[in-house]
Protein backbone atom coordinates (compact mmCIF):
# COMPACT_ATOMS: atom_id res chain seq x y z
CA UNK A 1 157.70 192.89 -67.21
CA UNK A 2 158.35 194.79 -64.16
CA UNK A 3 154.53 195.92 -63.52
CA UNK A 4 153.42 192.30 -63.82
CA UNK A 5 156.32 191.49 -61.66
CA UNK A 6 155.10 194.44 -58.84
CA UNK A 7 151.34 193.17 -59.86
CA UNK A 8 152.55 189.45 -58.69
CA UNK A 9 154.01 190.56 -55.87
CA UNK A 10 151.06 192.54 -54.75
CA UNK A 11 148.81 189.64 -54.98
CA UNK A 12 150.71 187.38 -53.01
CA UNK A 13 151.40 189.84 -49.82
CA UNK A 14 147.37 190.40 -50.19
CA UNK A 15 146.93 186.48 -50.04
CA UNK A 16 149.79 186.06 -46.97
CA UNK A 17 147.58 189.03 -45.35
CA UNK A 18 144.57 186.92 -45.29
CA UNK A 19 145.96 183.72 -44.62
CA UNK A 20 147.14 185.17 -41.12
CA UNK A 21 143.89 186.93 -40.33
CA UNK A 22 141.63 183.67 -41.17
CA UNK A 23 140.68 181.74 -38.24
CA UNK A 24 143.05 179.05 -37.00
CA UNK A 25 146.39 181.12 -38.34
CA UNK A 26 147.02 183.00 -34.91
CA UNK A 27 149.64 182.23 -32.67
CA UNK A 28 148.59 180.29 -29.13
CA UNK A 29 147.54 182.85 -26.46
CA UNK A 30 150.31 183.58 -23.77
CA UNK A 31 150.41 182.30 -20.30
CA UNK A 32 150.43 184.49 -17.33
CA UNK A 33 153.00 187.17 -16.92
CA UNK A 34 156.67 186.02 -16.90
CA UNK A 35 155.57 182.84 -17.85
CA UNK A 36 155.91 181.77 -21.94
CA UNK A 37 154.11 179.42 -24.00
CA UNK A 38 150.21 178.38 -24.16
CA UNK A 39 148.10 178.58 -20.78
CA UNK A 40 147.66 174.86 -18.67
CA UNK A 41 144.94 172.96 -19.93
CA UNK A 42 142.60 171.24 -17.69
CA UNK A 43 140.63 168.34 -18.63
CA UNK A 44 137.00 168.18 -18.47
CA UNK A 45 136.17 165.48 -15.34
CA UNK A 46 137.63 162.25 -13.94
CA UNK A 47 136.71 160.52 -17.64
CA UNK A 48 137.94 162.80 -19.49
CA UNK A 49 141.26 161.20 -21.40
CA UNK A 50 144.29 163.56 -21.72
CA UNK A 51 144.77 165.31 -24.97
CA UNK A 52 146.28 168.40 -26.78
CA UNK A 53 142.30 169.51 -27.40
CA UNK A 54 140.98 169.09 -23.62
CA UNK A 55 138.91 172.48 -22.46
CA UNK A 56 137.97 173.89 -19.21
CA UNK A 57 134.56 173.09 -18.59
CA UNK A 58 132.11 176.25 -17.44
CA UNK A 59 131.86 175.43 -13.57
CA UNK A 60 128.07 175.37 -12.25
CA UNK A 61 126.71 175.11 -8.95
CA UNK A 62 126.28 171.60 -8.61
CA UNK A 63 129.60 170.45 -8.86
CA UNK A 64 131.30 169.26 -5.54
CA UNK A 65 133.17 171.52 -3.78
CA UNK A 66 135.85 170.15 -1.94
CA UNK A 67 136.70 170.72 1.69
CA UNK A 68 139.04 169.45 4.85
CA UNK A 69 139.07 165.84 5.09
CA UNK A 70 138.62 165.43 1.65
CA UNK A 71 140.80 162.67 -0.60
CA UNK A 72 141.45 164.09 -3.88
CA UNK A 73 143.89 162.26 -6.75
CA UNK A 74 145.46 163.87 -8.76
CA UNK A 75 147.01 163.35 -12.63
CA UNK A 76 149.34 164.94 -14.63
CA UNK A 77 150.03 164.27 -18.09
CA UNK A 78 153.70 162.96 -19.00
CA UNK A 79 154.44 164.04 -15.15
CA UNK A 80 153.88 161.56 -12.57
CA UNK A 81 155.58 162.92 -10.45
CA UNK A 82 153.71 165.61 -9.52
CA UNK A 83 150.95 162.83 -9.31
CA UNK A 84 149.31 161.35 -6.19
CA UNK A 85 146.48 161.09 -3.87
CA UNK A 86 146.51 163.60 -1.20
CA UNK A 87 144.31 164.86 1.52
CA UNK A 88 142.83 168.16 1.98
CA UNK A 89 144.15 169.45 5.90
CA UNK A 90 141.75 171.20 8.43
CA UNK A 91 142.99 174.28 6.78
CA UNK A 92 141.66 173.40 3.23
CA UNK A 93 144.95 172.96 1.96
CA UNK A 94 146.69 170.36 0.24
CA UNK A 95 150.71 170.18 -0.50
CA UNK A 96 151.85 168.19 -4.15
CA UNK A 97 153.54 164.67 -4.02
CA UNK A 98 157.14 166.57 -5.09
CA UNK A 99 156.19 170.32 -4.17
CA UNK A 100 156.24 172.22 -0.28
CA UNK A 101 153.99 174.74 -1.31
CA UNK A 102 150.60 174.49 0.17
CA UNK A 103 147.58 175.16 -1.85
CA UNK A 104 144.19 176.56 -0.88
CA UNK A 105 142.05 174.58 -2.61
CA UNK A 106 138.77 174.59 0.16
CA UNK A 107 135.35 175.85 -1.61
CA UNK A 108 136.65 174.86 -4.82
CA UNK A 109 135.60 172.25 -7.73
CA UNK A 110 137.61 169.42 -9.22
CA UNK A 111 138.22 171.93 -12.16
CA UNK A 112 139.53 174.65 -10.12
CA UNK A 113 141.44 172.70 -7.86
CA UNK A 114 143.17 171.93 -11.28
CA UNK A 115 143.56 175.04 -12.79
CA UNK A 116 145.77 175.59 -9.83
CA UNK A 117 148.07 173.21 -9.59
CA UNK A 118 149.10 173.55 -13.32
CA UNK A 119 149.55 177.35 -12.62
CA UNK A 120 151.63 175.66 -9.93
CA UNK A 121 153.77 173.52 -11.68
CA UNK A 122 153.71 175.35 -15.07
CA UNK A 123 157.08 176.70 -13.82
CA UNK A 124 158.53 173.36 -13.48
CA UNK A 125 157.89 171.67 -17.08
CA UNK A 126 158.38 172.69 -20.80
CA UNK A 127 154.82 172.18 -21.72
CA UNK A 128 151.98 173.55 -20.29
CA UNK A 129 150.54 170.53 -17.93
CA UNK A 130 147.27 169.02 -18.83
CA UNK A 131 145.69 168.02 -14.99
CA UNK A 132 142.96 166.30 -13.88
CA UNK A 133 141.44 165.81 -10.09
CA UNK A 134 139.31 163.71 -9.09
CA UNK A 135 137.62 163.28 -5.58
CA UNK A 136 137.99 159.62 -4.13
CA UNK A 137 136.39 159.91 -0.91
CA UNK A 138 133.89 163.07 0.05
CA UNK A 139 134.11 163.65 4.04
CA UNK A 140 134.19 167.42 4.18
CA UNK A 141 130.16 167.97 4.11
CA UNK A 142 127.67 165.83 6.73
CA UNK A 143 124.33 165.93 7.64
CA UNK A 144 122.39 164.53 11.03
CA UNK A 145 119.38 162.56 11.48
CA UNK A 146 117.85 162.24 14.83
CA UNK A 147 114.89 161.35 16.65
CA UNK A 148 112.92 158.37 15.81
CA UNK A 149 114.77 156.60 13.03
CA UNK A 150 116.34 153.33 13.38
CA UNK A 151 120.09 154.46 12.63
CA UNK A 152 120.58 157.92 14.13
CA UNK A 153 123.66 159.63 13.42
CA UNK A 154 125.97 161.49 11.05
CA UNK A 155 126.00 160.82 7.22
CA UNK A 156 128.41 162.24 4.73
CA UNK A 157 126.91 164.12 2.18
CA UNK A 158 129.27 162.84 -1.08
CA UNK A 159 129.51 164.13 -4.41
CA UNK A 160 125.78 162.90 -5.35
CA UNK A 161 123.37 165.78 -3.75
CA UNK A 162 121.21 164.01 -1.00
CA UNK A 163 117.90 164.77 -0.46
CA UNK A 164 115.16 164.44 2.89
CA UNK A 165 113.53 161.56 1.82
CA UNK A 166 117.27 160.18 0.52
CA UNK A 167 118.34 161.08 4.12
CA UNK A 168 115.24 159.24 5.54
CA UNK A 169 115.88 156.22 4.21
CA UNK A 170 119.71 156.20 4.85
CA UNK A 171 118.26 156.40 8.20
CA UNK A 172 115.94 153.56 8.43
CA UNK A 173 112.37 154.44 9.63
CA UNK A 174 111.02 151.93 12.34
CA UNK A 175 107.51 150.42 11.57
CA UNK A 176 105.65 152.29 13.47
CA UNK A 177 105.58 155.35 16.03
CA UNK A 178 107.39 157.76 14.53
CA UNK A 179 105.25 161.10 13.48
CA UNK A 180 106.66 161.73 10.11
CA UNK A 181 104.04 164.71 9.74
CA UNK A 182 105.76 166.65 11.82
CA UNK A 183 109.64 166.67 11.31
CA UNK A 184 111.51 169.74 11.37
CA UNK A 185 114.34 169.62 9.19
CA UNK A 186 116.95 172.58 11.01
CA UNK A 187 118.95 174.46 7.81
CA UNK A 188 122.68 175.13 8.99
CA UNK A 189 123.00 179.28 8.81
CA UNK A 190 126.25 180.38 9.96
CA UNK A 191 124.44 183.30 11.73
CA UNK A 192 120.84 182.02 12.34
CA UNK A 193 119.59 178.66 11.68
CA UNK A 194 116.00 178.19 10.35
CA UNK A 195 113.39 175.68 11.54
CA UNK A 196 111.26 174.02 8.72
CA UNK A 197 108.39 171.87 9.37
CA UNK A 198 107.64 168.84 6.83
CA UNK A 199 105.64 166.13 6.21
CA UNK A 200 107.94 163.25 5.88
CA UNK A 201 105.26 161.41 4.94
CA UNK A 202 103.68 163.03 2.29
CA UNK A 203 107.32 163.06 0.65
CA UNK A 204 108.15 159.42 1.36
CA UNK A 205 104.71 158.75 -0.41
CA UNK A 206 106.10 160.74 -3.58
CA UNK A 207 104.91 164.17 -3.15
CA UNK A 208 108.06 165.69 -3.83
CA UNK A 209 107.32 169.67 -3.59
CA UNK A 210 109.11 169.71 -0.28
CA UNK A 211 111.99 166.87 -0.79
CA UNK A 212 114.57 169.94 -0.17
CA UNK A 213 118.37 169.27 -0.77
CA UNK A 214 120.40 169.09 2.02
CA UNK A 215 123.53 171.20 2.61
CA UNK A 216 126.23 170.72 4.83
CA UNK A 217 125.40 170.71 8.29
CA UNK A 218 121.88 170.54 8.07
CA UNK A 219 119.52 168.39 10.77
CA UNK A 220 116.97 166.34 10.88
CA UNK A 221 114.70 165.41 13.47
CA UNK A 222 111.85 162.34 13.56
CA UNK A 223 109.50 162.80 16.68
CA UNK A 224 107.62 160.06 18.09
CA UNK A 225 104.09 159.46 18.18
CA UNK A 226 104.29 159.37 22.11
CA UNK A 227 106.22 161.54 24.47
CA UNK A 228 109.59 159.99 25.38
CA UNK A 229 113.15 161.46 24.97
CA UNK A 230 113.59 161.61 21.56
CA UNK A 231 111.35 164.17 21.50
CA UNK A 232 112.59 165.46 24.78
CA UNK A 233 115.27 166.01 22.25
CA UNK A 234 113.68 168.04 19.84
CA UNK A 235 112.42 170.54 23.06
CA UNK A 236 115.47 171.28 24.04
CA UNK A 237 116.98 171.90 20.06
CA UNK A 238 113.84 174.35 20.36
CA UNK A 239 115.43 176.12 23.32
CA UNK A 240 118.83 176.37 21.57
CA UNK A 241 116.91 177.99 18.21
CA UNK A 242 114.71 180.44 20.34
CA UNK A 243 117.66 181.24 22.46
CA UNK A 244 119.84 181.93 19.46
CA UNK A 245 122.31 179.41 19.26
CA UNK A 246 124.87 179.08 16.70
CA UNK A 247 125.04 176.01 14.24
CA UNK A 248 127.97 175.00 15.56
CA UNK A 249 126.59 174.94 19.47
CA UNK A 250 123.32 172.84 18.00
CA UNK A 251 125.74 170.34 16.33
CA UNK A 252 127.65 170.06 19.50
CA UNK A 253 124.05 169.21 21.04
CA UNK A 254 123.16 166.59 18.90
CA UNK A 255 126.79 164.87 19.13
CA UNK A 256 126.71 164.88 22.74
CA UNK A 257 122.79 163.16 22.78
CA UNK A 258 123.93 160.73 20.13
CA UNK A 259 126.69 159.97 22.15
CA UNK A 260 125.10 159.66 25.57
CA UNK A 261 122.25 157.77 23.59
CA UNK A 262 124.92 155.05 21.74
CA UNK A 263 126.35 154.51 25.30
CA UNK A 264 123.56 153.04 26.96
C-alpha cells in the first residue's frame, strides 16, 4: 500500500509540474521597478474599445507624430479623472487634467504618448490603467504654397499624409498662366534645404512617379508663365538657397511676402 501510495503521489507532483510549465499557467509579468502588478496596457487606436485583452500596437513610420500646438484627448479606463483634452505647449509638453507633472510627449505617436501617461499614473490606481489618445486637431506640422495659385498660404499638414498634387489642389490653380512644368518644391533640412524641380503638370495629369510626400515645413512654389512678382519671388528664394539660408530664415521670407502680398 505504501509504494502505490508514493507511486500516486509521484504522478500527481509530475502532473502539477506540467500544468505550471504549459502555456497560459504563468503568473502576469511585473511592472517596472518598485512598482507591483501587470504593466499598463494601451489600447490599439482611437476605435479601439477598452478591454482586459487590448495590446500595444508595433509603431511604424506613418503614424502621426504629435507636436506643439497639437489637441490631443485623452481616456482612461474606470478613471476619468485623469481624462481630458489638453494641448501640447511650445515646449512639446502636455500636463494631465488632475496631475502637475509635465510630460514630453513632442515626436511621439498616439501610442507612445499613452504608454506614458499610464507609466504616469500607474502610481495613482490599483490596476494597471488601460489609455487611449487620440489627436483632435493636428496644427504642429504645415506646409506653404506660393507663387501662382489662387489661395497662397500656409496649410496644416494633419494626420492624413499630403501629397504635391494634394497640396496643389488645396491651393487652387488659376486657369491659365501658371507654368506648372517648372515648380520647385523646396524640402525643409534643418541644415541645408534642397531645391527639386517638378512637373506639376505631368503629376496633376496622373503621372504619379514624382507626387512626393510632403513633410513639415516644406515649400512650394508655382511660377508664372510671364515675368511678374510672383516669380520675382521665386529669384529671391534662389538667393536665400545659394546663399545658404536656414529653413527657418526661408519660412520667415515667405511669411513676410504672403503678408505684404494679402495687404494690398
Amino acid at each position: 500500500m505504501k509504494e502505490e501510495s508514493v507511486r500516486e503521489l509521484t504522478g500527481l507532483l509530475v502532473l502539477c509540474a506540467v500544468a505550471f510549465a504549459m502555456p497560459g499557467c504563468k503568473s502576469a509579468p511585473e511592472g517596472p521597478a518598485g512598482l507591483k502588478g501587470p504593466l499598463p496596457v494601451v489600447s490599439e487606436g482611437p476605435s479601439a474599445r477598452f478591454s482586459d485583452t487590448a495590446r500595444i500596437s508595433p509603431v511604424t513610420a506613418d503614424l502621426y507624430r504629435i507636436g506643439a500646438r497639437d489637441r490631443i484627448l485623452i481616456k482612461v479606463a474606470r478613471h476619468p479623472e485623469f481624462e481630458g483634452e489638453v494641448t501640447v505647449d511650445p515646449r512639446g509638453r502636455i500636463v494631465l487634467p488632475i496631475s502637475i507633472t509635465e510630460i514630453s510627449v513632442s515626436g511621439l505617436d498616439s501610442i507612445q504618448v499613452a504608454r506614458k501617461i499610464a507609466m504616469e499614473i500607474r502610481p495613482f490606481v490599483v490596476r494597471a490603467p488601460k489609455v487611449r489618445v487620440e489627436v483632435l486637431e493636428a496644427k504642429s506640422k504645415s506646409y506653404y504654397v506660393v507663387g501662382g495659385v489662387n489661395r497662397p498660404g500656409r496649410y496644416h499638414i494633419g494626420q492624413v499624409p499630403v501629397t504635391v498634387r494634394d497640396a496643389l489642389l488645396s491651393a487652387g490653380l488659376p486657369d491659365g498662366g501658371s507654368g506648372l512644368e517648372k515648380v520647385v518644391l523646396i524640402k525643409a533640412d534643418p541644415v541645408k534645404p534642397q531645391r527639386v524641380p517638378l512637373d506639376a503638370s505631368g503629376i496633376l495629369q496622373g503621372k504619379l512617379a514624382n507626387n512626393v510626400r510632403l513633410r513639415d515645413g516644406d515649400i512650394i512654389f508655382v511660377p508664372t508663365d510671364t515675368y511678374s512678382q510672383v516669380n520675382r519671388m521665386m529669384v529671391d528664394l534662389e538667393l536665400h538657397l545659394e546663399r545658404g539660408s536656414s529653413m527657418e530664415r526661408l519660412h520667415d521670407f515667405v511669411r513676410n511676402r504672403l503678408l505684404s502680398t494679402s495687404s494690398k
